[in-house]
N, C-alpha and C. Protein backbone atom coordinates (compact mmCIF):
# COMPACT_ATOMS: atom_id res chain seq x y z
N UNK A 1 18.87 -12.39 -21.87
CA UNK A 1 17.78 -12.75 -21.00
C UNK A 1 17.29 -11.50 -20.26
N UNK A 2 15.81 -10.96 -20.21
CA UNK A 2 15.38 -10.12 -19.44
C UNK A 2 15.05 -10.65 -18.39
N UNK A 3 15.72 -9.80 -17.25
CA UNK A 3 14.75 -9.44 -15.76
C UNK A 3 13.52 -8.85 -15.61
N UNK A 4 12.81 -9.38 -15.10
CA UNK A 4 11.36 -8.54 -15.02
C UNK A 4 11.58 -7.78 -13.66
N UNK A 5 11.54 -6.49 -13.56
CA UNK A 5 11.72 -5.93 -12.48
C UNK A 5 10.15 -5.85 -12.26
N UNK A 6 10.43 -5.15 -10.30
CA UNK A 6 9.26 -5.04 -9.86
C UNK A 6 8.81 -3.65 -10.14
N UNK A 7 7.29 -3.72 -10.27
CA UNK A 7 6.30 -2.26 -10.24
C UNK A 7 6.67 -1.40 -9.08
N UNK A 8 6.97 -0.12 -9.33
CA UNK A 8 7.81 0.97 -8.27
C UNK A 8 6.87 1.96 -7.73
N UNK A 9 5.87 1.67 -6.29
CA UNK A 9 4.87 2.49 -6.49
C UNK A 9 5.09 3.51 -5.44
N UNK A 10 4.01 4.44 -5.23
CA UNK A 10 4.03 5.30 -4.27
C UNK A 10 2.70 4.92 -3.13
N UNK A 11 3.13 5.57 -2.03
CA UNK A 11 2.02 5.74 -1.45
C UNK A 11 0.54 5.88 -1.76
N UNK A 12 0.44 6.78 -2.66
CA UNK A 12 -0.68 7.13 -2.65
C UNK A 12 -1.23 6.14 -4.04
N UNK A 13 -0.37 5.42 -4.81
CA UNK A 13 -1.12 4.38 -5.60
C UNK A 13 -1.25 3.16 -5.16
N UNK A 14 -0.71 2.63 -3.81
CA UNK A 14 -1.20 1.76 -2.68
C UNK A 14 -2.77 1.42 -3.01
N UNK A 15 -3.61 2.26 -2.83
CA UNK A 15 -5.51 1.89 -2.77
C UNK A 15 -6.13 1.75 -4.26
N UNK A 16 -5.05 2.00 -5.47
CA UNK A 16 -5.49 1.30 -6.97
C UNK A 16 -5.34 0.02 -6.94
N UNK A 17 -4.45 -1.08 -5.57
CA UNK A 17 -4.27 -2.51 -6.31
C UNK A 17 -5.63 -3.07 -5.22
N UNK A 18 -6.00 -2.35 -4.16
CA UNK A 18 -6.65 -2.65 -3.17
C UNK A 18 -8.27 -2.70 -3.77
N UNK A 19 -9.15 -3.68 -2.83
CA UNK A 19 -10.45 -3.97 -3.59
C UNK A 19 -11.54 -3.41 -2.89
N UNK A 20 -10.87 -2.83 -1.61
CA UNK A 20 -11.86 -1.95 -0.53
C UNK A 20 -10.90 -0.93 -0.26
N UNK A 21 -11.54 0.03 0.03
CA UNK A 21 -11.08 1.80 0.51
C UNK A 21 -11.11 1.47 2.31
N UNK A 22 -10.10 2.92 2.31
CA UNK A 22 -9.38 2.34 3.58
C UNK A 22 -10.28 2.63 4.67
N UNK A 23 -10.74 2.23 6.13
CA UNK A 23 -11.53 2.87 6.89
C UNK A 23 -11.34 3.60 7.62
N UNK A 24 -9.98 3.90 7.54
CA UNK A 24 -9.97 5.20 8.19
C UNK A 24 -8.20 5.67 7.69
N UNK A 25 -7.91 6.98 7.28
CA UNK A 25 -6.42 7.51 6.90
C UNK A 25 -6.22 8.40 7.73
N UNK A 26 -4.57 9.08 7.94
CA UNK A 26 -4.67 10.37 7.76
C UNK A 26 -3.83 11.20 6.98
N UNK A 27 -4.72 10.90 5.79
CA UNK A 27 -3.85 11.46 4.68
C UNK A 27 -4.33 12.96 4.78
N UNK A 28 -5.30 13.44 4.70
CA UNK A 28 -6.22 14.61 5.22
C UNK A 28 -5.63 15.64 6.31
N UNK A 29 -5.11 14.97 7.45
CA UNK A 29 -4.45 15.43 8.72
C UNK A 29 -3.12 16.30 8.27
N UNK A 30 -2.43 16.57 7.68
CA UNK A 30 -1.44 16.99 7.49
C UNK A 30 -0.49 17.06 8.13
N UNK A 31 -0.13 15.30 8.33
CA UNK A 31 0.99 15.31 9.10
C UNK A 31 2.88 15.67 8.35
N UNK A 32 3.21 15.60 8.54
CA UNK A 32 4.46 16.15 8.04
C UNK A 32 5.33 14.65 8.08
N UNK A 33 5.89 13.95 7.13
CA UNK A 33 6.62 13.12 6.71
C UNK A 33 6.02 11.47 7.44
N UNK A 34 5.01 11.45 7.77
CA UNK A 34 4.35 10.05 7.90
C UNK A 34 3.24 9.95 7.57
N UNK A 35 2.35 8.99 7.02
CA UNK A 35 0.77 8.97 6.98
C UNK A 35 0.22 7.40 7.49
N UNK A 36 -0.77 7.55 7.37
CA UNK A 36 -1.44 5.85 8.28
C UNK A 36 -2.55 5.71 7.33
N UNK A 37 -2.55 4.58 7.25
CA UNK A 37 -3.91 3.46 6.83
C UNK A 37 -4.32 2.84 7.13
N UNK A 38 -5.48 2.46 7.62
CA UNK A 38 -6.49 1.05 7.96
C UNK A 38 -6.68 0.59 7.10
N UNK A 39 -6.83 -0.92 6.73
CA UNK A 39 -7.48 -1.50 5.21
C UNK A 39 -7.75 -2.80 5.73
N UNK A 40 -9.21 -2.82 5.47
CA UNK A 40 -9.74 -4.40 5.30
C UNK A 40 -10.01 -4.98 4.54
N UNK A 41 -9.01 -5.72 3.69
CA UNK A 41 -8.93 -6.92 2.56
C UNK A 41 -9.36 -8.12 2.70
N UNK A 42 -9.73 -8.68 1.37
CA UNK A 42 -9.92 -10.18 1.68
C UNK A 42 -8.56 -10.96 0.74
N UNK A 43 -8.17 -11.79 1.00
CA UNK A 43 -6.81 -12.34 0.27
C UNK A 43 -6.78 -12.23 -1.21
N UNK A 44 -5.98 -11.43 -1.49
CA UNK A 44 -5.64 -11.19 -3.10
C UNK A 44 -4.34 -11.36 -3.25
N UNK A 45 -4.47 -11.90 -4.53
CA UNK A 45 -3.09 -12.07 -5.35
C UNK A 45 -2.25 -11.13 -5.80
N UNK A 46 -1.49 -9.78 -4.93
CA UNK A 46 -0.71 -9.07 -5.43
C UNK A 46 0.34 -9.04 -6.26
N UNK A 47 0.65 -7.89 -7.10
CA UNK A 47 1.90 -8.07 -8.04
C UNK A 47 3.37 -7.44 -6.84
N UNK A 48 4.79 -8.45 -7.21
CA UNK A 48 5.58 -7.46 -7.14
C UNK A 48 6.11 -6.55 -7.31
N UNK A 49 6.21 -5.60 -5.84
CA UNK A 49 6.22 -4.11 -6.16
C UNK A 49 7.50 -3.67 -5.43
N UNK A 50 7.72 -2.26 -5.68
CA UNK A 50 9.25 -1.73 -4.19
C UNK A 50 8.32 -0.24 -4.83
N UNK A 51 8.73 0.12 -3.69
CA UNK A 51 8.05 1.49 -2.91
C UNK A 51 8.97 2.83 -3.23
N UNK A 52 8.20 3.69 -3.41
CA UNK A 52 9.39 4.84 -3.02
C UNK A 52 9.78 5.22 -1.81
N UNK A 53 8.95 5.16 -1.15
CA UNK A 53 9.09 5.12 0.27
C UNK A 53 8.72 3.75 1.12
N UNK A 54 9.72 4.48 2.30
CA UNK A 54 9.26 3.33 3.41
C UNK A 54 7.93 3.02 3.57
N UNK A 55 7.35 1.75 4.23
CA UNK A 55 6.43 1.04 3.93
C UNK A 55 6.59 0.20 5.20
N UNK A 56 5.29 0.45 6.16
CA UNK A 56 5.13 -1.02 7.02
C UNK A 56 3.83 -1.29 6.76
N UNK A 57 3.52 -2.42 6.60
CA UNK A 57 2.78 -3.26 6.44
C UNK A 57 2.43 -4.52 7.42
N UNK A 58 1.47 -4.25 7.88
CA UNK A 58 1.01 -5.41 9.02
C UNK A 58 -0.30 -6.20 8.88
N UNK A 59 0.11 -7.72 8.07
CA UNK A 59 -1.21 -8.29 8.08
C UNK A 59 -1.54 -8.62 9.30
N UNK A 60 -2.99 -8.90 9.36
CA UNK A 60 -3.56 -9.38 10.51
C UNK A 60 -4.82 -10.65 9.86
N UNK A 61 -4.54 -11.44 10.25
CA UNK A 61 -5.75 -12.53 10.31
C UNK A 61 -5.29 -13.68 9.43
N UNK A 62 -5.36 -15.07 8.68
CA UNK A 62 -5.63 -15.26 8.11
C UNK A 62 -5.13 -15.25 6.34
């Protein structure tokens, strides 16, 4: 029997599953071992994923 493991992504392939670009990053800023995103989505059906990195994620709304 196979396990279907989850899709293993990175940061920066985060905004390929997304259907709007973020409104504001600072990926640009050159911060040294953290970055930030704004993103305004409308409810989509994501695949399961695990990160290479840490990851917070905060929905808001709805």
């Amino acid at each position: 029997m196979s396990v279907k493991q989850p899709l293993v992504i990175d940061y920066l392939d985060w905004p390929k599953f997304l259907l709007n670009p973020p409104l504001i990053t600072s990926f640009q800023a050159g911060w040294s071992s953290i970055q930030l995103a704004h993103y305004s989505q409308p409810l989509i059906d994501f695949p399961e994923v695990s990160y290479s990195q840490h990851m917070i994620i905060i929905a808001l709304g709805n």
